[in-house]
Protein backbone atom coordinates (compact mmCIF):
# COMPACT_ATOMS: atom_id res chain seq x y z
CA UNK A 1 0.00 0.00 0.00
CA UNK A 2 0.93 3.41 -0.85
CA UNK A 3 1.03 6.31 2.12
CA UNK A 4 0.40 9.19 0.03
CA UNK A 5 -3.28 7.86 -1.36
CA UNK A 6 -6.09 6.59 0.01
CA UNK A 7 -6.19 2.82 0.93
CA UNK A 8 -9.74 2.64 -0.09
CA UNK A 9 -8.78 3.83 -4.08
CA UNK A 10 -5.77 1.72 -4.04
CA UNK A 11 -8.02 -1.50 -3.68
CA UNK A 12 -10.25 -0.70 -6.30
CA UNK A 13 -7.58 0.17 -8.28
CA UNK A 14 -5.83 -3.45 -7.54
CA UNK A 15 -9.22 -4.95 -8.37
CA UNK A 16 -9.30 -2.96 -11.48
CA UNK A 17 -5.92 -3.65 -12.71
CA UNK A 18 -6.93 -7.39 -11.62
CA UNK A 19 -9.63 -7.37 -14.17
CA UNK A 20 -7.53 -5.60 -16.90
CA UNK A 21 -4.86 -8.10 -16.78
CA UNK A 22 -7.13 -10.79 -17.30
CA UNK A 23 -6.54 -12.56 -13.35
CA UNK A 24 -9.90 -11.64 -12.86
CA UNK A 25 -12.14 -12.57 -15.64
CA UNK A 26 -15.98 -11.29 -16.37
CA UNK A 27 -18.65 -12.94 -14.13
CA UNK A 28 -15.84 -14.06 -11.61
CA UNK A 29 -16.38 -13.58 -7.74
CA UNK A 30 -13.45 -11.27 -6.56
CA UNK A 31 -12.15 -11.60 -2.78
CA UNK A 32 -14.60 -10.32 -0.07
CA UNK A 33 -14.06 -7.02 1.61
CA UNK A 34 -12.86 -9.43 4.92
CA UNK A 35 -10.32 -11.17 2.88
CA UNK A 36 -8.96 -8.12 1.51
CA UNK A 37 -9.13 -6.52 5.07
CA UNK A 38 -7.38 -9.34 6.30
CA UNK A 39 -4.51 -9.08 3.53
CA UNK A 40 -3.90 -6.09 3.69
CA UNK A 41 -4.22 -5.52 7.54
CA UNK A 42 -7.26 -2.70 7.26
CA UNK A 43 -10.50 -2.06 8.58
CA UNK A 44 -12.97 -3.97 6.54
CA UNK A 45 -15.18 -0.77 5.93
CA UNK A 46 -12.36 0.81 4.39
CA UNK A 47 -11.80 -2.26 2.03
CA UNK A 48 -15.60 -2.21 1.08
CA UNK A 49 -15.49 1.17 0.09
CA UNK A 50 -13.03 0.20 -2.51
CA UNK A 51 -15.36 -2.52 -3.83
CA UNK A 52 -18.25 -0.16 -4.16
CA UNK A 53 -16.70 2.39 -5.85
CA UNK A 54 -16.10 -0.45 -8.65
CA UNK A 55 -20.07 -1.30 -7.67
CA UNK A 56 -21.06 2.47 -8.57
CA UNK A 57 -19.06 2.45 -11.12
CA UNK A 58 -21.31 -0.93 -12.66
CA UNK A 59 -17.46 -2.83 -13.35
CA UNK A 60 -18.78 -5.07 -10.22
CA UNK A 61 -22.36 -6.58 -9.46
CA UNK A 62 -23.45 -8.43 -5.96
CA UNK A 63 -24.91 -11.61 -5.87
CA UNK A 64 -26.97 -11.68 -2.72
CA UNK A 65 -25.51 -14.31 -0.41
CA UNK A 66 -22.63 -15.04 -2.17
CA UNK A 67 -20.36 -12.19 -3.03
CA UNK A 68 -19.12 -9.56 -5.44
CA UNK A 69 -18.63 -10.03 -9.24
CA UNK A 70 -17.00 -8.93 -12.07
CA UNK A 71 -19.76 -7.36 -14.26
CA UNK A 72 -20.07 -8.63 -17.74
CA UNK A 73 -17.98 -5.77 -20.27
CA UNK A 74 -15.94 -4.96 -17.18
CA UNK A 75 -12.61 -4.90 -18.50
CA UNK A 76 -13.47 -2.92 -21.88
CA UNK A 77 -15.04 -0.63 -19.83
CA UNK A 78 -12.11 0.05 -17.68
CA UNK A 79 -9.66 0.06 -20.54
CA UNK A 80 -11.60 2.54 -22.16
CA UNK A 81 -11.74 4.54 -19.54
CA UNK A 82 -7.85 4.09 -18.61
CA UNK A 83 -7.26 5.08 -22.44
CA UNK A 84 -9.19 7.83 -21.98
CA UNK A 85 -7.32 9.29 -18.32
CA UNK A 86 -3.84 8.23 -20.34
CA UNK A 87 -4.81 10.69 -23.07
CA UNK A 88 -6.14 13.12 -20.78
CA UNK A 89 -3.09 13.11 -18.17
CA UNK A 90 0.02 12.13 -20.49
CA UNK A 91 -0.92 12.62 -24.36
CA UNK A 92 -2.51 16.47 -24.22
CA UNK A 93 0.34 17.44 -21.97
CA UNK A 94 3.24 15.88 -24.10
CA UNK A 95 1.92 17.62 -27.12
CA UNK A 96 1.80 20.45 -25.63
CA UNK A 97 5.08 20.52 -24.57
CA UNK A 98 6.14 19.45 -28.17
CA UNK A 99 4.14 22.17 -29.95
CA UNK A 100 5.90 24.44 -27.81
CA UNK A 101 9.22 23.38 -28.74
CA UNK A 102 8.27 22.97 -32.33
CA UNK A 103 8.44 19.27 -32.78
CA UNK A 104 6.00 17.93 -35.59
CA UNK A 105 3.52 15.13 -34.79
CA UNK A 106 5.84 13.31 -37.45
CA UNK A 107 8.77 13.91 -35.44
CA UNK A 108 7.16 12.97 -32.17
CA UNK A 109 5.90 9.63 -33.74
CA UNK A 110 10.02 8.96 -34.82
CA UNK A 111 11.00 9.93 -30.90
CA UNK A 112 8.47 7.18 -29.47
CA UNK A 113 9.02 4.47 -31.92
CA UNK A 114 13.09 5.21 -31.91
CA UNK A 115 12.22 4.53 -27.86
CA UNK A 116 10.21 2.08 -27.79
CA UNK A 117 12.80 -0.01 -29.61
CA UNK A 118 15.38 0.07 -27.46
């Protein structure tokens, strides 16, 4: 767990990142708040606000009686939304930068492919 952000986003995020990398597939049960309290040494309130911010957010579903589960069209919905956050947070900013120091989109798309070979 990381100090500087809330515990409660950092195990939705972990669920999230679960479902995105395919560990947790659609209409899987995840962990229940207890197990993750118990993990992670945390109040089990604070771990069940985690999961129902992914239950707002439709990505999980309850099954009265039985648990928490990963909503069908989970994980395009949270890669389209990461996509979306990347753009927002990494891709308007970078071109920014580049516009300012006159680098062409052309010459930008030679900088990250000439990186991501290396």
């Amino acid at each position: 767990m990381d100090d500087s952000r809330p515990i409660f986003l950092q195990i939705a995020e972990q669920i999230e990142n679960d479902i995105i990398a395919g560990e947790l597939a659609e209409e899987t049960q995840v962990p229940s708040t207890n197990e993750f309290a118990a993990f992670h040494r945390i109040n089990p309130a604070t771990a069940g606000k985690g999961v129902n911010l992914l239950v707002d957010a439709g990505v999980l579903y309850k099954k009265r009686g039985i648990g928490m589960f990963v909503a069908e069209g989970a994980r395009a919905r949270l890669i389209d939304d990461r996509r979306t956050a990347f753009a927002e947070q990494f891709v308007a900013p970078l071109l920014a930068e580049a516009a300012k120091l006159d680098i062409t989109p052309e010459q930008l798309s030679a900088m990250i492919t000439e990186r991501s070979t290396r």
